[in-house]
Protein backbone atom coordinates (compact mmCIF):
# COMPACT_ATOMS: atom_id res chain seq x y z
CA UNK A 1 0.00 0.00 0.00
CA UNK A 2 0.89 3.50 -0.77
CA UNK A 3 2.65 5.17 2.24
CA UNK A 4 -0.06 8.00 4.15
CA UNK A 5 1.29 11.20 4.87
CA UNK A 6 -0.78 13.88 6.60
CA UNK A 7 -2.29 16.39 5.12
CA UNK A 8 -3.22 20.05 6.15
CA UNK A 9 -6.10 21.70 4.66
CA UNK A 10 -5.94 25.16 4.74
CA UNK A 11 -7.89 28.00 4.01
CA UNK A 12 -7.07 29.77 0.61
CA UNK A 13 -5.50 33.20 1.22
CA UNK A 14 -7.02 36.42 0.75
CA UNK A 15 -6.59 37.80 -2.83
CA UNK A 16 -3.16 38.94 -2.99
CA UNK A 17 -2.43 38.63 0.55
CA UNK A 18 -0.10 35.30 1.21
CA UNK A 19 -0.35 34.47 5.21
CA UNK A 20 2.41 32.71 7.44
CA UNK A 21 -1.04 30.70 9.10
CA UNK A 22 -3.97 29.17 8.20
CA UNK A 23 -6.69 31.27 8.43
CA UNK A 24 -8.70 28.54 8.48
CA UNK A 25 -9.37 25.43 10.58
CA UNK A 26 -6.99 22.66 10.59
CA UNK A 27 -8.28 19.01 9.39
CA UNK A 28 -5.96 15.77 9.29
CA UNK A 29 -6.40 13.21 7.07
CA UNK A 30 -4.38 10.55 5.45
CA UNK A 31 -4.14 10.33 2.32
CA UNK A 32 -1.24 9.88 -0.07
CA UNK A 33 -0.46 13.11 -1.85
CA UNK A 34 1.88 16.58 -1.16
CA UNK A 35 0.64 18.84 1.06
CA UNK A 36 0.18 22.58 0.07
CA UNK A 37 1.53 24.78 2.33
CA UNK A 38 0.93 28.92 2.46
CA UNK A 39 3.71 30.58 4.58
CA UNK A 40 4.58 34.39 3.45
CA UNK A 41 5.70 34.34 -0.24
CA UNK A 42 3.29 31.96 -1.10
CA UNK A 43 0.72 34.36 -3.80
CA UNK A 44 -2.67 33.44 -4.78
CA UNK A 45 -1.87 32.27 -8.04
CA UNK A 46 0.87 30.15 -6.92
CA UNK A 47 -1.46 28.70 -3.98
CA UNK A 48 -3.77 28.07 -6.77
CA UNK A 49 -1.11 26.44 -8.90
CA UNK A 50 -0.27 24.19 -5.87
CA UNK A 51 -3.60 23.27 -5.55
CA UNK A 52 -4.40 22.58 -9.16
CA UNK A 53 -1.69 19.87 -9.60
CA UNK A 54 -2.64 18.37 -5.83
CA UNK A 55 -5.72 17.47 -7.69
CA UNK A 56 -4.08 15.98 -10.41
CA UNK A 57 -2.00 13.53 -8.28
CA UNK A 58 -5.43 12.69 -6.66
CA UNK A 59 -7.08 11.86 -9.91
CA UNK A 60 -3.89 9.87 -10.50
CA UNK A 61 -4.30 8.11 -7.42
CA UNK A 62 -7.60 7.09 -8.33
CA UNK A 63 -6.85 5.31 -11.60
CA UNK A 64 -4.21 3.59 -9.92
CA UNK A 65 -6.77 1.99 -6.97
CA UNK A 66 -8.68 0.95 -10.53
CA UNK A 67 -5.77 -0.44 -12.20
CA UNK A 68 -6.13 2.25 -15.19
CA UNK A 69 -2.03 2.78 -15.51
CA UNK A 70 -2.23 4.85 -18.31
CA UNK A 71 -4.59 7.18 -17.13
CA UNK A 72 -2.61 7.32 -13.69
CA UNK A 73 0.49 8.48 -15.74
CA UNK A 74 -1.46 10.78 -18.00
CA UNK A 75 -2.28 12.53 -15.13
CA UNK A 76 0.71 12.35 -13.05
CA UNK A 77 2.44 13.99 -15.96
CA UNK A 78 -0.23 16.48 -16.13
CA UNK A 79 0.34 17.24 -12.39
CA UNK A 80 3.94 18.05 -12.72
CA UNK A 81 3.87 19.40 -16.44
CA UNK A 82 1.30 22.45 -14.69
CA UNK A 83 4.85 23.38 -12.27
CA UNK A 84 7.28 22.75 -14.96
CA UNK A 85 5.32 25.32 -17.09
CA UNK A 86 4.37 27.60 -14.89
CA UNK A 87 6.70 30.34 -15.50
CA UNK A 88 8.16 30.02 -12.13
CA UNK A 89 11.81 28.61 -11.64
CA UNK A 90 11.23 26.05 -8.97
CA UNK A 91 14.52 25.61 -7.37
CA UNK A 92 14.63 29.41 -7.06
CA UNK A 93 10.89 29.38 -5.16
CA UNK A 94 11.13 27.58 -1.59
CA UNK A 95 7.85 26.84 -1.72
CA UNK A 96 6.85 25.78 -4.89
CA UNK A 97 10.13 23.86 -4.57
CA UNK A 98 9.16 22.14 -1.82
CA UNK A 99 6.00 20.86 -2.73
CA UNK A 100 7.14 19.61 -6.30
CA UNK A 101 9.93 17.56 -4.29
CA UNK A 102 7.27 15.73 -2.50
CA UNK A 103 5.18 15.68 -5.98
CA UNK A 104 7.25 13.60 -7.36
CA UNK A 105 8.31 12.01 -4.62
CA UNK A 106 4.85 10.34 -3.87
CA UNK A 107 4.46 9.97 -7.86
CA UNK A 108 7.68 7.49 -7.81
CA UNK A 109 6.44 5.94 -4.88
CA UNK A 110 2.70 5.70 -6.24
CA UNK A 111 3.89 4.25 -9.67
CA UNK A 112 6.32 1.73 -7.84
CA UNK A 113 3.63 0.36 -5.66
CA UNK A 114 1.28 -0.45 -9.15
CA UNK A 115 4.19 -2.12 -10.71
CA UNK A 116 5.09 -4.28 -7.57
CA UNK A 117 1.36 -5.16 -7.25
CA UNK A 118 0.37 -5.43 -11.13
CA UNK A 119 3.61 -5.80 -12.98
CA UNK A 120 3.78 -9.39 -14.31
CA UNK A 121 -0.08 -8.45 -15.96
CA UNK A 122 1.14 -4.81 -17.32
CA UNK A 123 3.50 -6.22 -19.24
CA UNK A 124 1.86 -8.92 -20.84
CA UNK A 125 -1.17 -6.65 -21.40
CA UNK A 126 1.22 -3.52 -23.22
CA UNK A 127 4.25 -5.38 -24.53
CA UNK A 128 3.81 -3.67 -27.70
CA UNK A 129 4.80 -0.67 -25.48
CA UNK A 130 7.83 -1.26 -24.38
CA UNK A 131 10.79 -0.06 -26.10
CA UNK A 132 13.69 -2.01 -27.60
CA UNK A 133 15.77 -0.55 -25.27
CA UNK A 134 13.69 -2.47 -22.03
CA UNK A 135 12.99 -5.50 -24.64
CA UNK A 136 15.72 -7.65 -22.50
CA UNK A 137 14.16 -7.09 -19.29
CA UNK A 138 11.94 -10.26 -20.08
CA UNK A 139 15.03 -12.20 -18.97
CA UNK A 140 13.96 -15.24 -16.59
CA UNK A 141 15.63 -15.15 -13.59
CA UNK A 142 13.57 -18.40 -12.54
CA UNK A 143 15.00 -20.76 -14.56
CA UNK A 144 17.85 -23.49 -13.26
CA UNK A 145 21.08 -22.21 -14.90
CA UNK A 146 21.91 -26.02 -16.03
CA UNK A 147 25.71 -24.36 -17.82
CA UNK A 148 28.21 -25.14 -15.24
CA UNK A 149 30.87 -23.29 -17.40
CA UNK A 150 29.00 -19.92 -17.43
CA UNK A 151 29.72 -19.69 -13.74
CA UNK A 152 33.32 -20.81 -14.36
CA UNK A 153 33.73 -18.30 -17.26
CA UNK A 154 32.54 -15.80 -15.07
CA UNK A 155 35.07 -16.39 -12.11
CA UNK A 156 37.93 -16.53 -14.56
CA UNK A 157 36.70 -13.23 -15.87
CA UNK A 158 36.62 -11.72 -12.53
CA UNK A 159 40.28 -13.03 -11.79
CA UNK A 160 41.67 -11.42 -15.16
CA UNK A 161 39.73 -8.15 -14.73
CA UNK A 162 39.92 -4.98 -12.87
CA UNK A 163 36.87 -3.90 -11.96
CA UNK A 164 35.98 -0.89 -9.50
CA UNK A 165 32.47 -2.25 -8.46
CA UNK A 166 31.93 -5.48 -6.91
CA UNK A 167 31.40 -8.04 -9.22
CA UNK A 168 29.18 -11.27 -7.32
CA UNK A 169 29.60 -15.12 -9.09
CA UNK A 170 26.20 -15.95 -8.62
CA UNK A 171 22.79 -17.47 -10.26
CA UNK A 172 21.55 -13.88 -11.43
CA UNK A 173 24.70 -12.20 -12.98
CA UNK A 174 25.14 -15.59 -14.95
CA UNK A 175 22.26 -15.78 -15.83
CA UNK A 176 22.33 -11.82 -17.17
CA UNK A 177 26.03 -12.66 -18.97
CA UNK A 178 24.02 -15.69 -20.63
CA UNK A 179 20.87 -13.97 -21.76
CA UNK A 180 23.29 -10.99 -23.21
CA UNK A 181 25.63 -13.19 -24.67
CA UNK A 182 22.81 -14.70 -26.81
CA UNK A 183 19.53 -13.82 -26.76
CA UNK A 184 20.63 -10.25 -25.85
CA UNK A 185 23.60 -10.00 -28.20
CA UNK A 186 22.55 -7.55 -30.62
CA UNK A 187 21.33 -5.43 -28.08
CA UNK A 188 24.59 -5.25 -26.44
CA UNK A 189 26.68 -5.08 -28.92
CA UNK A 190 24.88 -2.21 -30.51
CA UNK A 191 25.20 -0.19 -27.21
CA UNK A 192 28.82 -1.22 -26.64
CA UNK A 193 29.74 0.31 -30.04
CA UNK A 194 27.92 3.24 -29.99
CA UNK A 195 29.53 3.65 -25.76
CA UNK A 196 32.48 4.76 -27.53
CA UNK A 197 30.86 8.52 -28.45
CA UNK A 198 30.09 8.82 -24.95
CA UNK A 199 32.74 7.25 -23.36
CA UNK A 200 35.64 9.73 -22.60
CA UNK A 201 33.56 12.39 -21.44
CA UNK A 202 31.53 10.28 -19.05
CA UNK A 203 34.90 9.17 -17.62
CA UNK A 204 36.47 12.44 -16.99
CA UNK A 205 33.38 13.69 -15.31
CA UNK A 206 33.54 10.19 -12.99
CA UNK A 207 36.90 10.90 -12.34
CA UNK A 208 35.96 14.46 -11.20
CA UNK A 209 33.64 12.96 -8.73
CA UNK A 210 35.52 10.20 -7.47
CA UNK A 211 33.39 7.67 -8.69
CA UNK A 212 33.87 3.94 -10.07
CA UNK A 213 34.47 4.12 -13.85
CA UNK A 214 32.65 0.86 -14.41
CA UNK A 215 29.47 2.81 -13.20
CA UNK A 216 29.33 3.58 -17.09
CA UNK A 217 27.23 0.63 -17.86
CA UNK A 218 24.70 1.63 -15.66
CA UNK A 219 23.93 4.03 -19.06
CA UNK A 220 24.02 0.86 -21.62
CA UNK A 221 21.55 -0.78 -19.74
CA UNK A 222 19.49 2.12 -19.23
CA UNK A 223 19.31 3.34 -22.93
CA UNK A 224 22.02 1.80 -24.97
CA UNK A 225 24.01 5.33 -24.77
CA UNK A 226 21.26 6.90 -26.65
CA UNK A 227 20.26 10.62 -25.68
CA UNK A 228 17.13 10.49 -27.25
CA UNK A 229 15.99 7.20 -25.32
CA UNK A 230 12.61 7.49 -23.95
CA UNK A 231 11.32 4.88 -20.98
CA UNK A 232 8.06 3.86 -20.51
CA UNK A 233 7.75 5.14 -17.52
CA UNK A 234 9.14 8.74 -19.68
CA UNK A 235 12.17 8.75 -18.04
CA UNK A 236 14.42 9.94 -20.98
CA UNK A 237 18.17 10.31 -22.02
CA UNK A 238 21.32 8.21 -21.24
CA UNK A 239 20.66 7.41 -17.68
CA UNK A 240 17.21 8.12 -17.96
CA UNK A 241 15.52 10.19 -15.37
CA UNK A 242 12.01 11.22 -14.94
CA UNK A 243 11.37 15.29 -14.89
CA UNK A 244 11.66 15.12 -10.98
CA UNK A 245 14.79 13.93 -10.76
CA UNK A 246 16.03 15.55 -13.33
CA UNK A 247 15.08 19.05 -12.23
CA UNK A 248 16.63 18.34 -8.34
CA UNK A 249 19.69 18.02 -9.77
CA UNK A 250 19.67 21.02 -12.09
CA UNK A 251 18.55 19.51 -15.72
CA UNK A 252 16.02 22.22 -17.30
CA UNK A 253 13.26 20.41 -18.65
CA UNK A 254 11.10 22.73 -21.08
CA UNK A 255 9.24 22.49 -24.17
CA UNK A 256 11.93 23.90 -25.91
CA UNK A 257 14.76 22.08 -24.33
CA UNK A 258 15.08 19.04 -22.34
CA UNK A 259 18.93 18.30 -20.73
CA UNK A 260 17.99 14.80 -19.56
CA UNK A 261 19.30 14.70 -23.63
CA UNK A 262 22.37 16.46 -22.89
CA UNK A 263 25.24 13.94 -22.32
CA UNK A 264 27.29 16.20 -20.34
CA UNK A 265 25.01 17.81 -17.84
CA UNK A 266 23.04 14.73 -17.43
CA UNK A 267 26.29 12.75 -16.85
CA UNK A 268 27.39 15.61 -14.09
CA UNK A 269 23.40 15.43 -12.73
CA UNK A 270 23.64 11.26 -12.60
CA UNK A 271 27.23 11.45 -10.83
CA UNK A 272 26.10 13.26 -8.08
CA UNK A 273 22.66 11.10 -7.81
CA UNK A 274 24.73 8.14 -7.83
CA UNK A 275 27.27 9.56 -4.90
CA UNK A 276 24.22 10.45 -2.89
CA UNK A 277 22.88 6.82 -3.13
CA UNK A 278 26.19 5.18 -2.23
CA UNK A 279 26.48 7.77 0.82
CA UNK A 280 23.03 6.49 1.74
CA UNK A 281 23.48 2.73 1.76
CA UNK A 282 27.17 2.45 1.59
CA UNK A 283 26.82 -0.28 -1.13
CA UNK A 284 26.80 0.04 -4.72
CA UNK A 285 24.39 -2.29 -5.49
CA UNK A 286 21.76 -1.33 -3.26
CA UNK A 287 22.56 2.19 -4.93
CA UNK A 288 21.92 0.77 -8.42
CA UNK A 289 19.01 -0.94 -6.89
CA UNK A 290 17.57 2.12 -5.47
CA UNK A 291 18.45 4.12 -8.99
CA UNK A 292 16.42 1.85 -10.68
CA UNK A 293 13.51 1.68 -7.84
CA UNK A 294 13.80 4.71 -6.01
CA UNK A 295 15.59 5.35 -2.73
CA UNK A 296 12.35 5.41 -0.60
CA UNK A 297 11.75 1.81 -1.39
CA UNK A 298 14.59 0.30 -0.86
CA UNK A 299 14.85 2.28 2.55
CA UNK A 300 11.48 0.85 3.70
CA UNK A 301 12.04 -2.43 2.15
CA UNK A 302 15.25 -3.03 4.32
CA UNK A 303 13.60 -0.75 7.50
CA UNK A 304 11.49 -3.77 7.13
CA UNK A 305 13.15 -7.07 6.32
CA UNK A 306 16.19 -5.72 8.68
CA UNK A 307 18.53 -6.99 5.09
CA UNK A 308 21.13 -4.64 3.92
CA UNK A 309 22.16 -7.40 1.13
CA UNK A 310 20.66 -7.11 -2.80
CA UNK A 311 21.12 -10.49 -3.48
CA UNK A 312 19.33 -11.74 -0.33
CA UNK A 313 16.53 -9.20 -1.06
CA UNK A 314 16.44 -9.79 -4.39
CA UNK A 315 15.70 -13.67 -3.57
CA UNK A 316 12.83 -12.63 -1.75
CA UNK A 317 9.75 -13.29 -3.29
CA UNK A 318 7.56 -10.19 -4.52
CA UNK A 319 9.70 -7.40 -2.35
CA UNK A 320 11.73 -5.99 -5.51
CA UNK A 321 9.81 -5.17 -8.74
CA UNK A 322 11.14 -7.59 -11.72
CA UNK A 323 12.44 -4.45 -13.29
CA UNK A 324 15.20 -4.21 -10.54
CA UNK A 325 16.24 -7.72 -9.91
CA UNK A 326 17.10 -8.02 -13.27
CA UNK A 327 18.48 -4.59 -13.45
CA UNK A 328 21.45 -4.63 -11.11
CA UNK A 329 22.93 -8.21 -12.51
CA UNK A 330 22.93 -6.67 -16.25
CA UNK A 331 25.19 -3.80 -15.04
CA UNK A 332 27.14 -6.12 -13.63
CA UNK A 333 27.06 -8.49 -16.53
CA UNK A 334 27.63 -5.68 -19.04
CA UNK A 335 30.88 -4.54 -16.87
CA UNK A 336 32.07 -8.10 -17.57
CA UNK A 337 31.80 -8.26 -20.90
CA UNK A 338 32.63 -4.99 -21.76
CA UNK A 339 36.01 -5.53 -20.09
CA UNK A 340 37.07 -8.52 -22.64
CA UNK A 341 34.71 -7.99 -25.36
CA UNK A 342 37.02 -9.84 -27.68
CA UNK A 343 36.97 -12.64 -25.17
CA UNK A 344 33.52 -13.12 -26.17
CA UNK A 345 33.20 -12.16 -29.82
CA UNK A 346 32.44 -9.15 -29.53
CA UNK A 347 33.83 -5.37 -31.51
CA UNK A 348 36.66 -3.68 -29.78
CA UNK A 349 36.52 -0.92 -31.95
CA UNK A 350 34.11 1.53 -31.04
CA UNK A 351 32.46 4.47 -32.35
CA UNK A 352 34.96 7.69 -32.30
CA UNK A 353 34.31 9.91 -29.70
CA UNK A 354 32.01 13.14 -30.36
CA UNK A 355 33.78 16.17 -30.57
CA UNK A 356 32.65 19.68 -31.13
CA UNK A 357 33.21 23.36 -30.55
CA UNK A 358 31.16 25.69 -28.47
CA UNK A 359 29.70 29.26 -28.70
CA UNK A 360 27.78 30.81 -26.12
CA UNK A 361 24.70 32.30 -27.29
CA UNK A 362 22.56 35.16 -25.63
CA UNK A 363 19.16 34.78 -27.39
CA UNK A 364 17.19 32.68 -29.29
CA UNK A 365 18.20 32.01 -32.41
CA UNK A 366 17.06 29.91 -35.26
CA UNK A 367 19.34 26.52 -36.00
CA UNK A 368 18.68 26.95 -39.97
CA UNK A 369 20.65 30.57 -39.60
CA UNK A 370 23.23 29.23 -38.02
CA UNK A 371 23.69 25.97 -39.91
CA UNK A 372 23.71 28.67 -42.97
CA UNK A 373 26.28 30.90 -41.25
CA UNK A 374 28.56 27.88 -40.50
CA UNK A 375 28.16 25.76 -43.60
CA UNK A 376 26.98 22.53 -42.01
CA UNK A 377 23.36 21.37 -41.78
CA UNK A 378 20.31 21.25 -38.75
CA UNK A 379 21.05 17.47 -38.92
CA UNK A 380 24.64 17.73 -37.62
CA UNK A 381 23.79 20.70 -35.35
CA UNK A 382 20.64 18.81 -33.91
CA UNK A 383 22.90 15.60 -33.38
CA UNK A 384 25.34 17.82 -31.21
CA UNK A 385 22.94 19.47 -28.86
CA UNK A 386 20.52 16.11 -28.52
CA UNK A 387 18.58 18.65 -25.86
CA UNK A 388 16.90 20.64 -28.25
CA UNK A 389 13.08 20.03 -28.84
CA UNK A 390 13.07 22.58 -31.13
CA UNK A 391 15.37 24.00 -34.36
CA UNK A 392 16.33 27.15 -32.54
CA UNK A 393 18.13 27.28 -28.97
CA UNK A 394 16.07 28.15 -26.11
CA UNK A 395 14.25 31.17 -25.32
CA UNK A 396 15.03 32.76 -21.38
CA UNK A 397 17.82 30.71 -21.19
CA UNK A 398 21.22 33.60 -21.39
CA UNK A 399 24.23 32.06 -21.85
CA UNK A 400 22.94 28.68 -23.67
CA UNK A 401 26.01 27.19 -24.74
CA UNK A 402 25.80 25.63 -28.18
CA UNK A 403 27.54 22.88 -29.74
CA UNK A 404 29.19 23.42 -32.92
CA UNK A 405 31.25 20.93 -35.81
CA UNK A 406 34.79 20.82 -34.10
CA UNK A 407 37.45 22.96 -36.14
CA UNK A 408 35.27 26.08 -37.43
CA UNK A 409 36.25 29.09 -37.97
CA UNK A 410 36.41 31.02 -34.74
CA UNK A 411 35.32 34.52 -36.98
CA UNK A 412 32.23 32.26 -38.01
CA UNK A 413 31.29 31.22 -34.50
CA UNK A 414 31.14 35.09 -34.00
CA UNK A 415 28.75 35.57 -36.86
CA UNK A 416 26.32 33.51 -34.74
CA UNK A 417 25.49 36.16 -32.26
CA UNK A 418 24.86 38.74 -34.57
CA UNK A 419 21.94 36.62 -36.64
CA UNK A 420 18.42 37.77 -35.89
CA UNK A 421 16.38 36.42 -33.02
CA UNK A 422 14.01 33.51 -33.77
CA UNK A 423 10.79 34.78 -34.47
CA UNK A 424 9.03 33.15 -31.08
CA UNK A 425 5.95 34.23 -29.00
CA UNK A 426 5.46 37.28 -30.32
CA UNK A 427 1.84 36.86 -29.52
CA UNK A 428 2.70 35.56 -26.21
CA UNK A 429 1.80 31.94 -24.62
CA UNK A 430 -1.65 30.48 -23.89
CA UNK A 431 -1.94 28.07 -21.24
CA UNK A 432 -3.83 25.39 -22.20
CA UNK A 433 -7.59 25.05 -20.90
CA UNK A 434 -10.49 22.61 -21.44
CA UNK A 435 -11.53 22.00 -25.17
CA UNK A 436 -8.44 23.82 -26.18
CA UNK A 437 -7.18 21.95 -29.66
CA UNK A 438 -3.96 23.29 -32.35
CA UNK A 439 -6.41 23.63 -34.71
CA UNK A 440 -9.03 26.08 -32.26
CA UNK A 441 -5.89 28.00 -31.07
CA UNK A 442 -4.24 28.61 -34.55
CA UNK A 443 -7.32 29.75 -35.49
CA UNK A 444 -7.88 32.35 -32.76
CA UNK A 445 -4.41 33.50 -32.34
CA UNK A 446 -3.96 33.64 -36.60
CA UNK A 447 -1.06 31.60 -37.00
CA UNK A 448 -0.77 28.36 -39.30
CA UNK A 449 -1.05 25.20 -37.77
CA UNK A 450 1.86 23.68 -38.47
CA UNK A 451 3.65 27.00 -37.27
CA UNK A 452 2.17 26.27 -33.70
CA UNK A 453 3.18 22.48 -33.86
CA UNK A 454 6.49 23.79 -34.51
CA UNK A 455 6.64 26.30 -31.64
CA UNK A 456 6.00 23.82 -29.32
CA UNK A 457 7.47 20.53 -30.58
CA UNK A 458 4.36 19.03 -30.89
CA UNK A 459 2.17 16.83 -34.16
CA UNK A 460 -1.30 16.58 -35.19
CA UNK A 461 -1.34 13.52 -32.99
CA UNK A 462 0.01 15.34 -29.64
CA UNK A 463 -2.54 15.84 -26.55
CA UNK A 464 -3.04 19.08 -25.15
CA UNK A 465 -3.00 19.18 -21.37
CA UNK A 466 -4.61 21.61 -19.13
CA UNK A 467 -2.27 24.11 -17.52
CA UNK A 468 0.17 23.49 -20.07
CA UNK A 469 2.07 26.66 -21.66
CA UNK A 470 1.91 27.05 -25.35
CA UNK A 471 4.06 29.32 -27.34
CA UNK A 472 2.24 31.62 -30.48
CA UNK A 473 4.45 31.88 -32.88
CA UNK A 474 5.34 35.24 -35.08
CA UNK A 475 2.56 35.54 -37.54
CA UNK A 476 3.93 35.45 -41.18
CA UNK A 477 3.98 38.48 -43.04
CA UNK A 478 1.29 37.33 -46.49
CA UNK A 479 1.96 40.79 -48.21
């Protein structure tokens, strides 16, 4: 079950007039959702706001008790998309900072209870959902491993090898090293080759925190080193985190740029997430564990079994999710391999690192300008800077740094300053009510329709949310 907190319900303030107190009387009830708190600084509108995506989580909550996952999500998203876009810059606002911390906090923990109760159904019910990238989480981990020699393999590997995490012989990383040495071979081999773009800068930033190099397969089993890689559960980029997570440790997540896709500052934002779980448990695979799962449940679960050991958890039947037994052998697995790829047949020469130049730009400017200005194409500028939703760099963002092809012409990369601003919200932003459609709002606002899609990175096929915060584009000049 879902853990209760206690909530206060308080009295809305008076219009314009935040109070440190309730005005109102107190009631406690528990229920599983953030509590909104006014204090002084907290406005109407942002007491409203508050308020607005408490509901959301509720609504959430109430597809869950029905089983109705995808109606749970919809509106968890929908809870924290109405923060995200509200104009506000959370970690900058104590309060609205606060609350969204707890958000998604009860969110994780919400979604984590469904898939502990209703996983093994979920998946057979949505497989079609489920992106390559989680395809080899099917892995059996009941089976008898009946291949003696895998286990031998795998303590002559771990005699020949360095490695900076603990490596366990046992039933479940064997098993993991024989599913991705076979069924799971493409797969891995794929993301091993394309590890190689990645793979010096995620080092020297690992080095830079002091933390185990061989943490860098925690990324190939997340997404397979691709930036773009989006979870079912959303979580997106190379080590995949959900908005929440992203935003607490400084990723800006717009809908005009999103740097859970940025290698580097996601890389920097996962280091110091993976320090704070090892300074938690003091074990790396509980901290992989709790990556995967969420800190708060593997807290409770060993608060409760009195086990600080992953493997003996992991053995228990129905504590850990399926997703994160299976998860913390394949790391380990993948660590293996990786280490003597040629051992086992596999390439051991990867792609060439990505390299590129960088200009800092102070306004918005359109990508198809500057790919004109520097000779190269959107395609190769779009590749570099993986965080862009849209072809222009972000709007109220100063100092934006841009990637750039390696070995331009420093005169150029001044040139790129000096284009014109991208023609963006000149008619302002709409926030999203009832009813609202692209077609309805390019009609009022006088704009084309596919104009507005592109604004917003969005398709004839995307769903409008309430609360969330369109951008009208310039209207073209038909003279």
């Amino acid at each position: 079950m879902l853990l209760a907190l206690t909530l206060v319900f308080i009295g809305k303030p008076a219009s314009g007039q935040p109070s440190a107190m309730p005005p109102a009387t107190t009631t406690a009830v528990s229920v599983p959702m953030p509590a909104v708190v006014v204090s002084a600084g907290t406005s109407e509108e942002m007491y409203d706001l508050m308020r607005a995506s408490q509901a959301k989580f509720l609504e959430g909550y109430d597809f869950i008790q029905n089983n109705d996952m995808d109606s749970a999500r919809a509106s968890f998203d929908e809870a924290v998309d109405m923060l995200l876009w509200s104009g506000w810059v959370i970690t900058q606002t104590p309060h609205l900072n606060d609350f969204f911390r707890e958000l998604t906090r009860q969110i994780r923990d919400a979604e984590s209870d469904y898939l502990f109760s209703y996983n093994d159904d979920w998946e057979m019910e949505n497989d079609e959902e489920i992106p390559d990238v989680e395809a080899f989480l099917d892995l059996d981990l009941n089976i008898a491993l009946d291949d003696p020699a895998m286990r031998i393999a795998l303590s002559t590997a771990l005699r020949q090898s360095n490695f900076d995490i603990p490596i366990d012989v046992n039933d479940h990383v064997a098993r993991s090293l024989d599913f991705l040495l076979n069924r799971g071979r493409k797969f891995f081999e794929d993301a091993l080759i394309r590890s190689g773009r990645y793979r010096p800068l995620i080092e020297e930033i690992f080095r830079e925190e002091e933390l185990p190099l061989d943490l860098i397969y925690l990324a190939l089993v997340e997404s397979a080193f691709r930036p773009q890689a989006l979870s079912r559960a959303r979580a997106r980029g190379i080590w995949q985190f959900i908005q929440g997570t992203g935003v607490r440790y400084g990723l800006r997540v717009a809908n005009d740029i999103d740097e859970r896709s940025d290698p580097e500052k996601s890389t920097r934002a996962a280091a110091r997430y993976l320090k704070n779980l090892y300074n938690m448990f003091g074990d790396w695979n509980l901290a992989l564990a709790a990556y995967n799962w969420g800190d708060g449940n593997v807290r409770r679960l060993i608060a409760n079994t009195g086990i600080t050991d992953f493997w003996q958890l992991a053995d228990l039947p129905r504590r850990i999710p399926e997703e994160t037994r299976k998860h913390v052998p394949l790391i380990l697995a993948s660590a293996v391999l990786a280490h003597n790829p040629e051992k086992y047949g596999f390439p051991t020469e990867l792609d060439p690192p990505i390299v590129y130049d960088t200009v800092v730009v102070s306004k918005s400017v359109d990508l198809r300008e500057v790919a004109k200005a520097l000779n190269t194409s959107v395609e190769v500028l779009r590749d570099l800077n993986p965080a862009l939703r849209l072809n222009r760099t972000p709007t109220r963002y100063p100092d934006f740094v841009l990637k750039v092809p390696a070995g331009g012409d420093p005169e150029l990369y001044a040139l790129i300053n000096n284009l014109p601003s991208a023609q963006v919200a000149t008619d302002g932003t709409h926030r999203v009510v009832q009813g609202d459609t692209l077609y309805d709002l390019a009609r009022k606002y006088g704009v084309r329709l596919q104009d507005l899609q592109d604004a917003n990175n969005l398709t004839a096929k995307s769903i409008l949310r309430i609360g969330m915060l369109l951008e009208i584009p310039a209207r073209r000049n038909t003279k």
